[in-house]
PDB file of N, CA and C in Angstrom:
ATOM      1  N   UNK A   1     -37.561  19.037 -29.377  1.00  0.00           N
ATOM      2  CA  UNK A   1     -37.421  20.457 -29.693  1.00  0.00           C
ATOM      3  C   UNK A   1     -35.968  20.895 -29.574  1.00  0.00           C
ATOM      4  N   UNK A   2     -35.178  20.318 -28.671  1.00  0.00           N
ATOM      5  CA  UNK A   2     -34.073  20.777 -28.185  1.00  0.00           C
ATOM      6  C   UNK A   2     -33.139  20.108 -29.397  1.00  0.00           C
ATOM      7  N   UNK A   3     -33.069  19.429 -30.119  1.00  0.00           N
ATOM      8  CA  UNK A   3     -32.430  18.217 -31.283  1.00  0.00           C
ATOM      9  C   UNK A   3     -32.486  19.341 -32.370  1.00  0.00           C
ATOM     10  N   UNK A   4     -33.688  19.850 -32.469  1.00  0.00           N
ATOM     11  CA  UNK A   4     -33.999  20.752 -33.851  1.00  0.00           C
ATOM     12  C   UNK A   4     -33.276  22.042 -33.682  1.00  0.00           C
ATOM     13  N   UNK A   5     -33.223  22.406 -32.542  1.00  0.00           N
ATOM     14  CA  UNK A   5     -32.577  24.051 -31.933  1.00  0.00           C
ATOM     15  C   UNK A   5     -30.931  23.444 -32.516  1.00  0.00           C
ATOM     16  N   UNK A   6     -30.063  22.401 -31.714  1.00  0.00           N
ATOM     17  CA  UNK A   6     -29.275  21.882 -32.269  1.00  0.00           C
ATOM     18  C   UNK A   6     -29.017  22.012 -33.632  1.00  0.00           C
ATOM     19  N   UNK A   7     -29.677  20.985 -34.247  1.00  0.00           N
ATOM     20  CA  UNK A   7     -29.199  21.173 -35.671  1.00  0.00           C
ATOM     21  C   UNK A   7     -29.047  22.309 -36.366  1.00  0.00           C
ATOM     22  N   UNK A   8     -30.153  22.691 -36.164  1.00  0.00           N
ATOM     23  CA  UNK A   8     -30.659  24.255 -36.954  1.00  0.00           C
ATOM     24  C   UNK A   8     -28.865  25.158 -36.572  1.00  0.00           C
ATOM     25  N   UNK A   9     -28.621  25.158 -35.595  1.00  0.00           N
ATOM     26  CA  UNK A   9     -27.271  25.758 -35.029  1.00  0.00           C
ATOM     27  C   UNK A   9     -25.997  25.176 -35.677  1.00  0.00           C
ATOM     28  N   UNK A  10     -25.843  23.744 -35.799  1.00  0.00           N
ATOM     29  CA  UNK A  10     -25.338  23.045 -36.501  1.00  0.00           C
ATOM     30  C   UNK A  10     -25.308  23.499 -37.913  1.00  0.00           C
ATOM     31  N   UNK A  11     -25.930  23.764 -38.691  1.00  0.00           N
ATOM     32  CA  UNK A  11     -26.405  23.970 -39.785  1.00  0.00           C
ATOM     33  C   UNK A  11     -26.570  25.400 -40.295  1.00  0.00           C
ATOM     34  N   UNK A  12     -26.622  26.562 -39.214  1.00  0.00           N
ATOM     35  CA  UNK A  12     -26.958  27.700 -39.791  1.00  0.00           C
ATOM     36  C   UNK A  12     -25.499  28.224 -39.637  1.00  0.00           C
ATOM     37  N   UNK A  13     -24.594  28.393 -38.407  1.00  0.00           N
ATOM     38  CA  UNK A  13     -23.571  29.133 -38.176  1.00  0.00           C
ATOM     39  C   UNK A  13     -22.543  28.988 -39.160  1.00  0.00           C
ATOM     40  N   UNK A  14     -21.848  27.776 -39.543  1.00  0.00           N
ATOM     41  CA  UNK A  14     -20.685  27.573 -40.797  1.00  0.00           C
ATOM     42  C   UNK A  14     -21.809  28.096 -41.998  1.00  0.00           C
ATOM     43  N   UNK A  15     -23.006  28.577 -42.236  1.00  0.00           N
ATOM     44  CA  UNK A  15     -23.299  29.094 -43.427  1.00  0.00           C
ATOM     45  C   UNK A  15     -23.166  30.912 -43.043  1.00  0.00           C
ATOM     46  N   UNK A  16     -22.856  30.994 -42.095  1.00  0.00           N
ATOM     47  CA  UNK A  16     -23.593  32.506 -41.630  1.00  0.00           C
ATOM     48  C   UNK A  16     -21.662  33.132 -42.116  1.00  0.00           C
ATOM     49  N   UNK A  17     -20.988  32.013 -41.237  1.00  0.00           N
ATOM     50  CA  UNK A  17     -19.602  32.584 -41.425  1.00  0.00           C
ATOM     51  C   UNK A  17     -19.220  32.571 -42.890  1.00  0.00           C
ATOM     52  N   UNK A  18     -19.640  31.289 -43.863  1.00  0.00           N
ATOM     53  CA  UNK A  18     -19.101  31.796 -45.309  1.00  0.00           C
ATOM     54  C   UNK A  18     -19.692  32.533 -45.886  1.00  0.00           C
ATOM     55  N   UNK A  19     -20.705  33.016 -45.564  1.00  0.00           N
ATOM     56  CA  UNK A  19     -21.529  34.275 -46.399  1.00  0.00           C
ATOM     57  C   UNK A  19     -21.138  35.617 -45.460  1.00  0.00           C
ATOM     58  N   UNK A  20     -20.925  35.757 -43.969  1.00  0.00           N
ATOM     59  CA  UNK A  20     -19.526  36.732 -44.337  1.00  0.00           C
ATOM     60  C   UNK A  20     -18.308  36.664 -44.955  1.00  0.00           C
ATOM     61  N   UNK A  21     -17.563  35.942 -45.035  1.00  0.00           N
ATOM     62  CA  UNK A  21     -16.549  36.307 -45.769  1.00  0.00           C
ATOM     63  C   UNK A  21     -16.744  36.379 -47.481  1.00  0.00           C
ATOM     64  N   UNK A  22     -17.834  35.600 -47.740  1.00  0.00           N
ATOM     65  CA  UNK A  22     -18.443  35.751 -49.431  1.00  0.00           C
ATOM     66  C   UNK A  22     -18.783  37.069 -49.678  1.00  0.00           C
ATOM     67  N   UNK A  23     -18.981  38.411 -48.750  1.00  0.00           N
ATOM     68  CA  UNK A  23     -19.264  39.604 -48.414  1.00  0.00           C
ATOM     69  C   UNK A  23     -18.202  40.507 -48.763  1.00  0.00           C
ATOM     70  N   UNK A  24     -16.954  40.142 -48.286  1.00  0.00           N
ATOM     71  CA  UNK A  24     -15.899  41.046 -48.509  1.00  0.00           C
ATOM     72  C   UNK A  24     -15.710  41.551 -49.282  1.00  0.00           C
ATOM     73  N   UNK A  25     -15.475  41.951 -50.221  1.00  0.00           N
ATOM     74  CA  UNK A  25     -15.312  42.306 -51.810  1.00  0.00           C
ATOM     75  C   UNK A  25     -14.096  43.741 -51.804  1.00  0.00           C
ATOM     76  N   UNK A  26     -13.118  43.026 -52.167  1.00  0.00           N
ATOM     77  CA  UNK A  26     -11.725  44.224 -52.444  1.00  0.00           C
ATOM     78  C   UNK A  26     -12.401  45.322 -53.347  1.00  0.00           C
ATOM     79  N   UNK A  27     -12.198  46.517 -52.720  1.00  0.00           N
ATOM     80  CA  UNK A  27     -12.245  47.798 -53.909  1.00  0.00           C
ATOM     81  C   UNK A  27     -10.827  47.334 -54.887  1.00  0.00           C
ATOM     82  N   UNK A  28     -11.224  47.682 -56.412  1.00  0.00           N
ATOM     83  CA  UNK A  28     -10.190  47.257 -57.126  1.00  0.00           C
ATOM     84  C   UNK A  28      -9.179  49.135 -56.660  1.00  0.00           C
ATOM     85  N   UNK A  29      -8.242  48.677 -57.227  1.00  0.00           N
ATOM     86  CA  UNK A  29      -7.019  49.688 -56.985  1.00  0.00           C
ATOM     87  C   UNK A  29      -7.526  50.491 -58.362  1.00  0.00           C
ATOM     88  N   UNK A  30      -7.632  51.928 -58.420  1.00  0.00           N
ATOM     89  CA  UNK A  30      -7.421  53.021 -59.967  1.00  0.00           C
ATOM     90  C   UNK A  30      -5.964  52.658 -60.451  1.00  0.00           C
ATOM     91  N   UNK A  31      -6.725  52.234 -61.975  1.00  0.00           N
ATOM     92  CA  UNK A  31      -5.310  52.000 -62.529  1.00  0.00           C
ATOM     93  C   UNK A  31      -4.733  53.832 -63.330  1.00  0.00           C
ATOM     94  N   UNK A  32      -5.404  54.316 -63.001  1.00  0.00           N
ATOM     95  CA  UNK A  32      -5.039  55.602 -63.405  1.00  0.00           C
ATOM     96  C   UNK A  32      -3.653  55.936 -62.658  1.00  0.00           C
ATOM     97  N   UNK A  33      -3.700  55.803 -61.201  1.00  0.00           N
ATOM     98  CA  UNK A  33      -2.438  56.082 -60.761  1.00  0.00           C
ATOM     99  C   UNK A  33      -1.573  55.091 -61.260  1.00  0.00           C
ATOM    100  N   UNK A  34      -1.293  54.314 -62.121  1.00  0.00           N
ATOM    101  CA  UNK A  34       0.254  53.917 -62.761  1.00  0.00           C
ATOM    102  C   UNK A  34       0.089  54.309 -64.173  1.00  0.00           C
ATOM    103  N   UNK A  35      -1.116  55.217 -65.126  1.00  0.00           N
ATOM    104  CA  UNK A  35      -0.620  55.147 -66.136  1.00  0.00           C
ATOM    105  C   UNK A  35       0.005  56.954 -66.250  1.00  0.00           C
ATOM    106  N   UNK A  36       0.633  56.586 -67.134  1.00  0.00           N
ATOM    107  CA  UNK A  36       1.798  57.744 -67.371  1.00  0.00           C
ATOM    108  C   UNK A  36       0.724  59.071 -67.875  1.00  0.00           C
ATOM    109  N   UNK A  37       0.139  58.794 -68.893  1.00  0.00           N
ATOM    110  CA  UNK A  37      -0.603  60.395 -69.228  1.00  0.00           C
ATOM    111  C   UNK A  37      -1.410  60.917 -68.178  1.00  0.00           C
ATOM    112  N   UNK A  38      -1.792  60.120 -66.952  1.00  0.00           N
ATOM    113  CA  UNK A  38      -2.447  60.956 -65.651  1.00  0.00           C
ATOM    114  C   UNK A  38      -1.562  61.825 -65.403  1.00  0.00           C
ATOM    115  N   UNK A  39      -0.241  61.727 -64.982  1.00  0.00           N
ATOM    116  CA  UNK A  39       0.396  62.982 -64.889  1.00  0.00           C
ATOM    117  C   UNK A  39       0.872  64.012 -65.463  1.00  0.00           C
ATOM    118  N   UNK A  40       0.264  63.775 -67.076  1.00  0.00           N
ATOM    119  CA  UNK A  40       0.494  64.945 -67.904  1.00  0.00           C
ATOM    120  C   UNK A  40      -0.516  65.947 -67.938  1.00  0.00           C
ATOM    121  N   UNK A  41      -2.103  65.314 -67.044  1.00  0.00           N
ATOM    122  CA  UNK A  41      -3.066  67.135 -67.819  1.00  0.00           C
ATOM    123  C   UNK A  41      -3.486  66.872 -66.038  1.00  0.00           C
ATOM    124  N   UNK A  42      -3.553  68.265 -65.916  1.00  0.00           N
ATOM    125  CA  UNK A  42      -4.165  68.686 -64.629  1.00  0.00           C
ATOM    126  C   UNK A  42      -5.463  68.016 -64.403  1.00  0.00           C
ATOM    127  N   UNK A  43      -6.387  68.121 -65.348  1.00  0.00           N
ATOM    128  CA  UNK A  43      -7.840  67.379 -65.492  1.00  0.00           C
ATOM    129  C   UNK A  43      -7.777  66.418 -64.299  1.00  0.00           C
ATOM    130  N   UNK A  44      -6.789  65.449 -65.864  1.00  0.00           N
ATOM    131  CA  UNK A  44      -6.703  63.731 -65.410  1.00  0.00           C
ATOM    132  C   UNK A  44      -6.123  63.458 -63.945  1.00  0.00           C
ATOM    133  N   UNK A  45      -5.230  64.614 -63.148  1.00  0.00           N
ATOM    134  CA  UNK A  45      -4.617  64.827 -61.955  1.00  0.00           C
ATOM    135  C   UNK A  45      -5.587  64.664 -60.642  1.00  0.00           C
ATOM    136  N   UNK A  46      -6.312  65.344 -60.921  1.00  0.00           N
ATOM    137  CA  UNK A  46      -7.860  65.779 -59.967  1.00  0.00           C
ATOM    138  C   UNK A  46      -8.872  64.444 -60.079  1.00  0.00           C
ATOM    139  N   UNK A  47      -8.976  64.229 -61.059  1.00  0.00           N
ATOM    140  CA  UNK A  47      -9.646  62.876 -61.860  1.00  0.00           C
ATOM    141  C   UNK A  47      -9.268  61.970 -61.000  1.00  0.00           C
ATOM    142  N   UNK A  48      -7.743  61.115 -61.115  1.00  0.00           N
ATOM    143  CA  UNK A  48      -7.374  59.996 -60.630  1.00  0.00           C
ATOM    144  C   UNK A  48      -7.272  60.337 -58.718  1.00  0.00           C
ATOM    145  N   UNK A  49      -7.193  61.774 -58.718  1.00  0.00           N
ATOM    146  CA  UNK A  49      -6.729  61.923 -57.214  1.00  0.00           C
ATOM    147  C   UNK A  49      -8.519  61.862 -55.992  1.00  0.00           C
ATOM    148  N   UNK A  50      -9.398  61.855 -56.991  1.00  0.00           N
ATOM    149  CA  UNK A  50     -10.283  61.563 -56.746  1.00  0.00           C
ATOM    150  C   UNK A  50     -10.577  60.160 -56.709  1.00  0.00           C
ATOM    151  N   UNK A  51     -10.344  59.700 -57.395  1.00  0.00           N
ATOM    152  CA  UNK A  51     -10.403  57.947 -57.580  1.00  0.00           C
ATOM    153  C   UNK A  51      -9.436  57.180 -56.475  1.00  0.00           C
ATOM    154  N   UNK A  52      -8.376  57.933 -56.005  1.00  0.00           N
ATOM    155  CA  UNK A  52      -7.555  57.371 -55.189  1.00  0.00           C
ATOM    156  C   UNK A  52      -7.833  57.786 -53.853  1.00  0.00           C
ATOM    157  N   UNK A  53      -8.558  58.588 -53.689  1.00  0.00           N
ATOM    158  CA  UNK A  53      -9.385  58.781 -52.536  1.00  0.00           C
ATOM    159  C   UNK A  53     -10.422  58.153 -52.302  1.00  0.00           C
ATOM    160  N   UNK A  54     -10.974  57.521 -53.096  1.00  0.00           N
ATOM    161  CA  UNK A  54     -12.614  56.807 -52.981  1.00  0.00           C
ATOM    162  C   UNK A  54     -11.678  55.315 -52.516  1.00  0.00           C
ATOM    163  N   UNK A  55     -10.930  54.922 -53.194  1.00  0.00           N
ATOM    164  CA  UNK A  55     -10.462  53.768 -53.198  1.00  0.00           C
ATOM    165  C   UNK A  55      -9.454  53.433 -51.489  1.00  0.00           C
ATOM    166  N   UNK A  56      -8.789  54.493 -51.040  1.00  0.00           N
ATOM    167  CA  UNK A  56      -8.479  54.795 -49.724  1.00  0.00           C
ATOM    168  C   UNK A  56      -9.203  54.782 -48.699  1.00  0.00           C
ATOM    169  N   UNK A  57     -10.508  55.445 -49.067  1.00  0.00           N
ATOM    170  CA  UNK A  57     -11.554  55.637 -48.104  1.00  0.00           C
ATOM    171  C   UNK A  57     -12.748  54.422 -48.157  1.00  0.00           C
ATOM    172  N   UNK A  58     -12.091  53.050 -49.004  1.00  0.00           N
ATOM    173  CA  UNK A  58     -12.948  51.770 -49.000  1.00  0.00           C
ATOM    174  C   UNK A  58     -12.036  50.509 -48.612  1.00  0.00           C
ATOM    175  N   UNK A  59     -10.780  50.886 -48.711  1.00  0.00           N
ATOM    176  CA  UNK A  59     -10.032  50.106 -48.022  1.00  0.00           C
ATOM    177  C   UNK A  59     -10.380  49.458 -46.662  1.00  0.00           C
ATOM    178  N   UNK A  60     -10.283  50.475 -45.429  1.00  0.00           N
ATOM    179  CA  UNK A  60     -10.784  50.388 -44.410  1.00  0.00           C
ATOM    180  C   UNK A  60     -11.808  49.472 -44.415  1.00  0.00           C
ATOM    181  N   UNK A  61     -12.420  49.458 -44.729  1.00  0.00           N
ATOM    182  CA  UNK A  61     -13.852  48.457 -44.745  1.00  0.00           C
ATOM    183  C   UNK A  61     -13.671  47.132 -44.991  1.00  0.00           C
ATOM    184  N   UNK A  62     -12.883  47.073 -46.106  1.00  0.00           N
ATOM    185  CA  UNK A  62     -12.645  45.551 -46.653  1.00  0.00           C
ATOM    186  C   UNK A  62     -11.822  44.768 -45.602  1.00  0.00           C
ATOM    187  N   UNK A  63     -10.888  46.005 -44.920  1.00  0.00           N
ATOM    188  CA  UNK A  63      -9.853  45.111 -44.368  1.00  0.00           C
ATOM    189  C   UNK A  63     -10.285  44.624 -43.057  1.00  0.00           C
ATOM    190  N   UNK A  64     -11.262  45.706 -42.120  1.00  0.00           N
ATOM    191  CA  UNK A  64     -12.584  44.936 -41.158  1.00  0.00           C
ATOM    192  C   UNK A  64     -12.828  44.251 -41.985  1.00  0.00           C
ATOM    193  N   UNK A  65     -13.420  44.037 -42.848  1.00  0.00           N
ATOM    194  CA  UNK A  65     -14.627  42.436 -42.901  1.00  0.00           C
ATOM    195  C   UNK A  65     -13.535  41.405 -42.952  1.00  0.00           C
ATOM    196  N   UNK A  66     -12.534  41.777 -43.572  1.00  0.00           N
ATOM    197  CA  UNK A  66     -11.779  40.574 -43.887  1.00  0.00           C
ATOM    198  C   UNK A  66     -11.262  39.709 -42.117  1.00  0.00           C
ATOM    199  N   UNK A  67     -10.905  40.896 -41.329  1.00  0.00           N
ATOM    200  CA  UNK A  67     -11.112  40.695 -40.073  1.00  0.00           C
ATOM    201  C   UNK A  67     -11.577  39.969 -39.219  1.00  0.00           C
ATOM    202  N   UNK A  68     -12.920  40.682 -39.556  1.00  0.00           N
ATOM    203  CA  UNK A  68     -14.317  39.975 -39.088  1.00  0.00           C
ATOM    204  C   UNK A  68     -14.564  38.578 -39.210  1.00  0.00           C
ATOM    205  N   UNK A  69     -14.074  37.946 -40.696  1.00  0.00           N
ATOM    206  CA  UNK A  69     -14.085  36.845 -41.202  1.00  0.00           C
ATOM    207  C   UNK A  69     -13.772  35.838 -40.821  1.00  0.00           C
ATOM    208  N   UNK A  70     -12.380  35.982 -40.192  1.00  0.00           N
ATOM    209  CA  UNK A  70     -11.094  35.542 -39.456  1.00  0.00           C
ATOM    210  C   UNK A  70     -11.442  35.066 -38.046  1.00  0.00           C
ATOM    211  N   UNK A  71     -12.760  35.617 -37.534  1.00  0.00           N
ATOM    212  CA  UNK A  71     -12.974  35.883 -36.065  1.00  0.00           C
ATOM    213  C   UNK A  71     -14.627  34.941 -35.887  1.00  0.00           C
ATOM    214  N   UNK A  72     -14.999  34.843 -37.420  1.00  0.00           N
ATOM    215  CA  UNK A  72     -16.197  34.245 -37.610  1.00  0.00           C
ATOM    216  C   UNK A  72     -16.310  32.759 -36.471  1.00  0.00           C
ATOM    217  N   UNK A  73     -17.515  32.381 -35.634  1.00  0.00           N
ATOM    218  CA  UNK A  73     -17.198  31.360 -35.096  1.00  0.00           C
ATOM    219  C   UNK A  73     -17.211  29.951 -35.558  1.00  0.00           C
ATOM    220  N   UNK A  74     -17.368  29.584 -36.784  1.00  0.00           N
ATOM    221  CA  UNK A  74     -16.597  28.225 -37.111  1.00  0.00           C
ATOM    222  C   UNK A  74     -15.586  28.499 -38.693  1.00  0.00           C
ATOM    223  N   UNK A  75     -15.199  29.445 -38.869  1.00  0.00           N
ATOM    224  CA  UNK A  75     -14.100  29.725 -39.730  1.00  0.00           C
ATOM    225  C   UNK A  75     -12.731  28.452 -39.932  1.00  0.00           C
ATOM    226  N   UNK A  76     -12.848  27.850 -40.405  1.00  0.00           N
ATOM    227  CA  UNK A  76     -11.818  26.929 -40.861  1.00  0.00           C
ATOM    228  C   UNK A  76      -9.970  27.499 -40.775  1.00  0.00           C
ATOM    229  N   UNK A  77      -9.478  26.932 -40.147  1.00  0.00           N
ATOM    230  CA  UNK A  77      -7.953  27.427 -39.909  1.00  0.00           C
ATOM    231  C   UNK A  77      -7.520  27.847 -41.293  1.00  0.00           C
ATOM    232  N   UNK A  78      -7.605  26.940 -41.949  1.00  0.00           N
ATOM    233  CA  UNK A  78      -6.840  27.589 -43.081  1.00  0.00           C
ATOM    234  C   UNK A  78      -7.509  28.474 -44.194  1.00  0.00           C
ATOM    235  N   UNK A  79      -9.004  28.743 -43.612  1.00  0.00           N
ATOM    236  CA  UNK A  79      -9.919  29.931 -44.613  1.00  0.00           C
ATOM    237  C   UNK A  79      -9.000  30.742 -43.449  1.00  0.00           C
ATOM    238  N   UNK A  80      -8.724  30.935 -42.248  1.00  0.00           N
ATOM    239  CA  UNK A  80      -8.258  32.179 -41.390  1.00  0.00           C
ATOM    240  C   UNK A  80      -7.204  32.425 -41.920  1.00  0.00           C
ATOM    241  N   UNK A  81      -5.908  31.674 -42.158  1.00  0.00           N
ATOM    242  CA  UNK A  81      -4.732  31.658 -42.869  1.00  0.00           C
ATOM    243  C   UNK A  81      -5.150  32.577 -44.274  1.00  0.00           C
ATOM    244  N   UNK A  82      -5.643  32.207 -44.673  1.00  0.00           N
ATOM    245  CA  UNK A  82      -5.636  32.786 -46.550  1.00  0.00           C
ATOM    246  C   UNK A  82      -6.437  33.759 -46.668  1.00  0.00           C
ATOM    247  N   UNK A  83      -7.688  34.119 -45.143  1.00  0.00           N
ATOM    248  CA  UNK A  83      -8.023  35.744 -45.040  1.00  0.00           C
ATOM    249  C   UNK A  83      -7.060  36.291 -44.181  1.00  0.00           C
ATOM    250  N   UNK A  84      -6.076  36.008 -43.856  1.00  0.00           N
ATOM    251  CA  UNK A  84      -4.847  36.927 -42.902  1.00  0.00           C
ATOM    252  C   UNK A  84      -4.114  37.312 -44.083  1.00  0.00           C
ATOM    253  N   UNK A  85      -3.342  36.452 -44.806  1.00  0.00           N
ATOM    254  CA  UNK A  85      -2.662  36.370 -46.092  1.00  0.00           C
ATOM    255  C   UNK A  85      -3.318  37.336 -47.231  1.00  0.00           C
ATOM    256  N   UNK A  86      -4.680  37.936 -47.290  1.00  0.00           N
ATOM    257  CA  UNK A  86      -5.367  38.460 -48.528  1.00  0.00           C
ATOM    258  C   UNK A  86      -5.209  40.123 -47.121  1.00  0.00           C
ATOM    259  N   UNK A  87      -5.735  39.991 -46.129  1.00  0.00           N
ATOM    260  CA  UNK A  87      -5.676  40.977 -45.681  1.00  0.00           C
ATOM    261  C   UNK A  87      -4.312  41.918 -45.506  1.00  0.00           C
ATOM    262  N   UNK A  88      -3.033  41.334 -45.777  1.00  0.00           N
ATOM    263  CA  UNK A  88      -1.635  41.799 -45.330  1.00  0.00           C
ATOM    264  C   UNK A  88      -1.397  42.397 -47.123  1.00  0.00           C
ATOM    265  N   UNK A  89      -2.131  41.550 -47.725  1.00  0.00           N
ATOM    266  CA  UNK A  89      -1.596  42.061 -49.273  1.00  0.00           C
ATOM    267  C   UNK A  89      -2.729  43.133 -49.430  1.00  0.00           C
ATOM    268  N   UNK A  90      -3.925  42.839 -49.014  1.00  0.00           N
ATOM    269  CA  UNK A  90      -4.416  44.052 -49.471  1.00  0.00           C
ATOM    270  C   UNK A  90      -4.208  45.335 -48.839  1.00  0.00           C
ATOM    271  N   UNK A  91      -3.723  45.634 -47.335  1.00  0.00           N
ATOM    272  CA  UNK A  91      -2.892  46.731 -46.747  1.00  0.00           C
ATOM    273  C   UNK A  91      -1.718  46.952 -47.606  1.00  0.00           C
ATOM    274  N   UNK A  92      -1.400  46.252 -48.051  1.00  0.00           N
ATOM    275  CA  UNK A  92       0.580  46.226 -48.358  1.00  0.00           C
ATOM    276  C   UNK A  92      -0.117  47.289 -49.947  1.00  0.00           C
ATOM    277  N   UNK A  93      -0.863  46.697 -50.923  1.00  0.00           N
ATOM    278  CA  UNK A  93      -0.880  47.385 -51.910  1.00  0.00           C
ATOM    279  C   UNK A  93      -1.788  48.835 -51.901  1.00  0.00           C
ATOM    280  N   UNK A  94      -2.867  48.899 -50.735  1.00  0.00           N
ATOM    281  CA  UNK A  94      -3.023  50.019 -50.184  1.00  0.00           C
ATOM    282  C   UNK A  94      -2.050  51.268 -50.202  1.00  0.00           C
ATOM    283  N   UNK A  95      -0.903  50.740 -48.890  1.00  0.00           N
ATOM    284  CA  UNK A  95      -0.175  51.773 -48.725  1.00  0.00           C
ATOM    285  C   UNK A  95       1.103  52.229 -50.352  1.00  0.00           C
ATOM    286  N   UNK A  96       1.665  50.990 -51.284  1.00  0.00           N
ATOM    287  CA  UNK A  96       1.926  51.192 -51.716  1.00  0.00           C
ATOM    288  C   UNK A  96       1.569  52.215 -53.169  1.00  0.00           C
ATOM    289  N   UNK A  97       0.183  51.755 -53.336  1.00  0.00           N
ATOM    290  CA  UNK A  97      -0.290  52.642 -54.237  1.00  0.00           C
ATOM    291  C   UNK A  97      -0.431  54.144 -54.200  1.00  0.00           C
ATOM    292  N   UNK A  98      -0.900  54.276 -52.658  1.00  0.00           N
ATOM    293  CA  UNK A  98      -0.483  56.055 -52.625  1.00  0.00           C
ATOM    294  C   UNK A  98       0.597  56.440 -51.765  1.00  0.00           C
ATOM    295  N   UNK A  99       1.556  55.934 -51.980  1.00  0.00           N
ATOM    296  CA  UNK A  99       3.416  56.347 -52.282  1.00  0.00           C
ATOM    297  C   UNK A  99       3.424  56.527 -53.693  1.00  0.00           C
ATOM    298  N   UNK A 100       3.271  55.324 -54.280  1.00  0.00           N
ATOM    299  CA  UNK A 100       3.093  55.502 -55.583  1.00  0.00           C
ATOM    300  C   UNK A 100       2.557  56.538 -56.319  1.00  0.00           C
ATOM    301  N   UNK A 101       1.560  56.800 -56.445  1.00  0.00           N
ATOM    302  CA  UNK A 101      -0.034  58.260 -56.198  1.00  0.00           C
ATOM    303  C   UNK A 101       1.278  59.553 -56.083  1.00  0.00           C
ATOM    304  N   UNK A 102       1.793  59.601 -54.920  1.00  0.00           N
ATOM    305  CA  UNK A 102       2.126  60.546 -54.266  1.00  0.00           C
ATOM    306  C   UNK A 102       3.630  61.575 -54.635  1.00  0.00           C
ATOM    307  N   UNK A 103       4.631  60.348 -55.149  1.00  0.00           N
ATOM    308  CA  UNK A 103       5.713  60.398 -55.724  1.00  0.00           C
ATOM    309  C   UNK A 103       5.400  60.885 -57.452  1.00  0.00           C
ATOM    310  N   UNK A 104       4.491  60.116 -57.764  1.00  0.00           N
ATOM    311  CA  UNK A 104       4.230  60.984 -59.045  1.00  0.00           C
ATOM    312  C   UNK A 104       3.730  61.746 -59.399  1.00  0.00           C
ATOM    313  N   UNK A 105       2.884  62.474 -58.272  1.00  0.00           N
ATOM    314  CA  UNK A 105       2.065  63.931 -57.894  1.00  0.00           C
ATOM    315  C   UNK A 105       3.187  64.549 -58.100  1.00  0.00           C
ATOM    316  N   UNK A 106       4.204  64.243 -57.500  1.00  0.00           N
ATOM    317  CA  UNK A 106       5.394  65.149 -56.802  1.00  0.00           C
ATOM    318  C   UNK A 106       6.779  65.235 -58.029  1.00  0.00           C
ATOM    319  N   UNK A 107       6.212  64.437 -59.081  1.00  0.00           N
ATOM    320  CA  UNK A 107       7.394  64.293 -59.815  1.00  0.00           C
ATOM    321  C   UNK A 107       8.408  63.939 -60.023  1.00  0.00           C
ATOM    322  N   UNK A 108       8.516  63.132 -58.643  1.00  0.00           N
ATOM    323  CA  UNK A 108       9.830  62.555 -58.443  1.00  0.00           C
ATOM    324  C   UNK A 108      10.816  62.220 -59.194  1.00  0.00           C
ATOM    325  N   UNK A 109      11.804  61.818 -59.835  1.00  0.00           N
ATOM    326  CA  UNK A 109      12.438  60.797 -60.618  1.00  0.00           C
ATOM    327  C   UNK A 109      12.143  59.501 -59.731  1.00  0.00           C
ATOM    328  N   UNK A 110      12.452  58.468 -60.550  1.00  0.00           N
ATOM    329  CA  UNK A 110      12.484  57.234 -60.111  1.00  0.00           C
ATOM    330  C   UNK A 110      11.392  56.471 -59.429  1.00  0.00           C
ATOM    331  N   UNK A 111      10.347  57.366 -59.652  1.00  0.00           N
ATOM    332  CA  UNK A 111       8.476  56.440 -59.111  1.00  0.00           C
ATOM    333  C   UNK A 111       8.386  55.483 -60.061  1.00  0.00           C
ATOM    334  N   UNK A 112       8.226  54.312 -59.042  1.00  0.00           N
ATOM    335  CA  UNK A 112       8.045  52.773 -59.560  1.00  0.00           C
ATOM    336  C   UNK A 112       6.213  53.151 -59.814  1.00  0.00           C
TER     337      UNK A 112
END
């Protein structure tokens, strides 16, 4: 009995950890905030600034699981490496997108 508890443990946990991280799923980024006619009609303003809020407010989540993933107990070093690596880019384009968002709310000259 004790052989089968084993295996079964053997056998269930490295599936439990890749089907969390098979879980994660990036919110894609609104491509509305880089195209140019969003900032020409008020509509489309409210529109994308809505979309960039949904997409802000799902971030958070992805970047726990991705976390979570990392912390899974038989997670492979280098699946931890390349969910640390997906988690730093997906913060990094997070914050950049609403600078981005934000500067062209604002009209700036020179928003990349």
């Amino acid at each position: 009995m004790r052989t089968i508890f084993l295996a079964l443990i053997v056998l269930v946990l490295p599936a439990m950890a890749q089907a969390q991280t098979a879980v994660c799923s990036r919110p894609p980024a609104p491509a509305c905030a880089d195209a140019a006619q969003t900032f020409g009609n008020a509509d489309l303003i409210i529109a994308c600034q809505g979309d960039v809020r949904v997409y802000l407010d799902t971030m958070p989540g992805y970047l726990e699981c991705l976390r979570q993933a990392q912390m899974a107990y038989s997670t492979p070093l280098a699946q931890i490496q390349a969910l640390r690596t997906e988690q730093l880019a997906a913060g990094a384009e997070m914050v950049d997108l609403a600078q981005r968002f934000n500067c062209r709310l604002m009209n700036k000259p020179g928003c990349s």
